[in-house]
Protein backbone atom coordinates (compact mmCIF):
# COMPACT_ATOMS: atom_id res chain seq x y z
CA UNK A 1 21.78 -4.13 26.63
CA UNK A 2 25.47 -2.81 26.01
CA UNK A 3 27.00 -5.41 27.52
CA UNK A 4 26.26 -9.03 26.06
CA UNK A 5 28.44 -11.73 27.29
CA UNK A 6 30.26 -8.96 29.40
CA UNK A 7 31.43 -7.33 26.61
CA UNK A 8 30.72 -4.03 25.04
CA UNK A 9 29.06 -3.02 21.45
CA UNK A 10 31.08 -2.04 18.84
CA UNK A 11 30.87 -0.12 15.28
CA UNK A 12 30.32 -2.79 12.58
CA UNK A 13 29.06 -1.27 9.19
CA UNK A 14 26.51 1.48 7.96
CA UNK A 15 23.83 0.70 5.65
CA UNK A 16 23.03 3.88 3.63
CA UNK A 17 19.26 4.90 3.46
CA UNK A 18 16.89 3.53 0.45
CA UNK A 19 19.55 0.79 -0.16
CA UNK A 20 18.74 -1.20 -3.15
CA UNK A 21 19.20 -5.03 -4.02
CA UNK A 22 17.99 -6.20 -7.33
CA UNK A 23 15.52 -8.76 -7.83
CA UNK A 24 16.80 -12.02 -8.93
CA UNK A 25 14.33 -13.34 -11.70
CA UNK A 26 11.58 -15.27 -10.75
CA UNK A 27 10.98 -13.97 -7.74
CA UNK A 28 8.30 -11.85 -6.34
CA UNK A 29 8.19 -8.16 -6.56
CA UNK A 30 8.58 -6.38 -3.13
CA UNK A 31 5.06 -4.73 -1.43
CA UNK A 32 4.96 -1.06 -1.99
CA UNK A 33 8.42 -0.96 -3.48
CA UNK A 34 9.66 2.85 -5.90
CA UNK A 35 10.75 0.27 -8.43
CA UNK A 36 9.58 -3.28 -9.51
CA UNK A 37 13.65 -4.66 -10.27
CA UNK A 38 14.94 -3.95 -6.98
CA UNK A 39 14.28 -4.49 -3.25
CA UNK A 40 14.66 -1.35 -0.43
CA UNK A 41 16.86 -2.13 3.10
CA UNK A 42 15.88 0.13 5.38
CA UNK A 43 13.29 1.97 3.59
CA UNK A 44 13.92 5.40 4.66
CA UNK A 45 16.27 5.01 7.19
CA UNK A 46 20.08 4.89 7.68
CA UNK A 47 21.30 2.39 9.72
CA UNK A 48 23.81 1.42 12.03
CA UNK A 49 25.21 -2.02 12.61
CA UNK A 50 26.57 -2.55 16.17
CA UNK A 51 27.75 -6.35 17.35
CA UNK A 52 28.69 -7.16 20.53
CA UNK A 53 32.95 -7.85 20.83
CA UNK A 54 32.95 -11.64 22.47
CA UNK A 55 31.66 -12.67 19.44
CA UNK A 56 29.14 -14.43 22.26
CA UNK A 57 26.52 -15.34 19.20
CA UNK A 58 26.34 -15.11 15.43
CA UNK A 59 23.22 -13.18 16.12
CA UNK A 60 24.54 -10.38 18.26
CA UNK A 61 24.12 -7.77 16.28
CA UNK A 62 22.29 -4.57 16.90
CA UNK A 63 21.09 -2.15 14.50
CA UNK A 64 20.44 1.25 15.25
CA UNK A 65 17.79 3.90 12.77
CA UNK A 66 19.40 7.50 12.15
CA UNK A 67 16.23 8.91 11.02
C-alpha cells in the first residue's frame, strides 16, 4: 500500500479533531451532530492526510485516524 504507482506516501495536511464546517442554509442538519449550524469532519478523531508523490490519481490520498 506505500507504494502506488512506484512511488512512496507523503505528509499532505492534518485535519484537527471535531473539525467544524457550517451549514449553508437550506440544507439538512447533520445526524447526531453537538450543534445544529455546523457539520463535524472526523468526529472524534485527528487525522492525517497522506497522498502518494507520482501524483498517479487525483484520488490517491490516504488518511490515517490518531485516536
Amino acid at each position: 500500500m506505500d507504494r502506488a504507482c512506484g512511488a512512496d506516501l507523503v505528509y499532505l495536511c492534518q485535519v484537527p479533531e471535531d473539525r467544524d464546517f457550517a451549514v449553508r442554509p437550506g440544507l439538512p442538519e447533520q445526524p447526531y451532530s453537538i450543534r445544529p449550524d455546523t457539520y463535524q469532519l472526523f468526529l472524534g478523531n485527528e487525522t492525517c492526510l497522506l497522498a502518494w508523490s507520482a501524483h498517479c490519481d487525483p484520488a490517491a490520498v490516504w488518511p490515517v485516524n490518531q485516536h
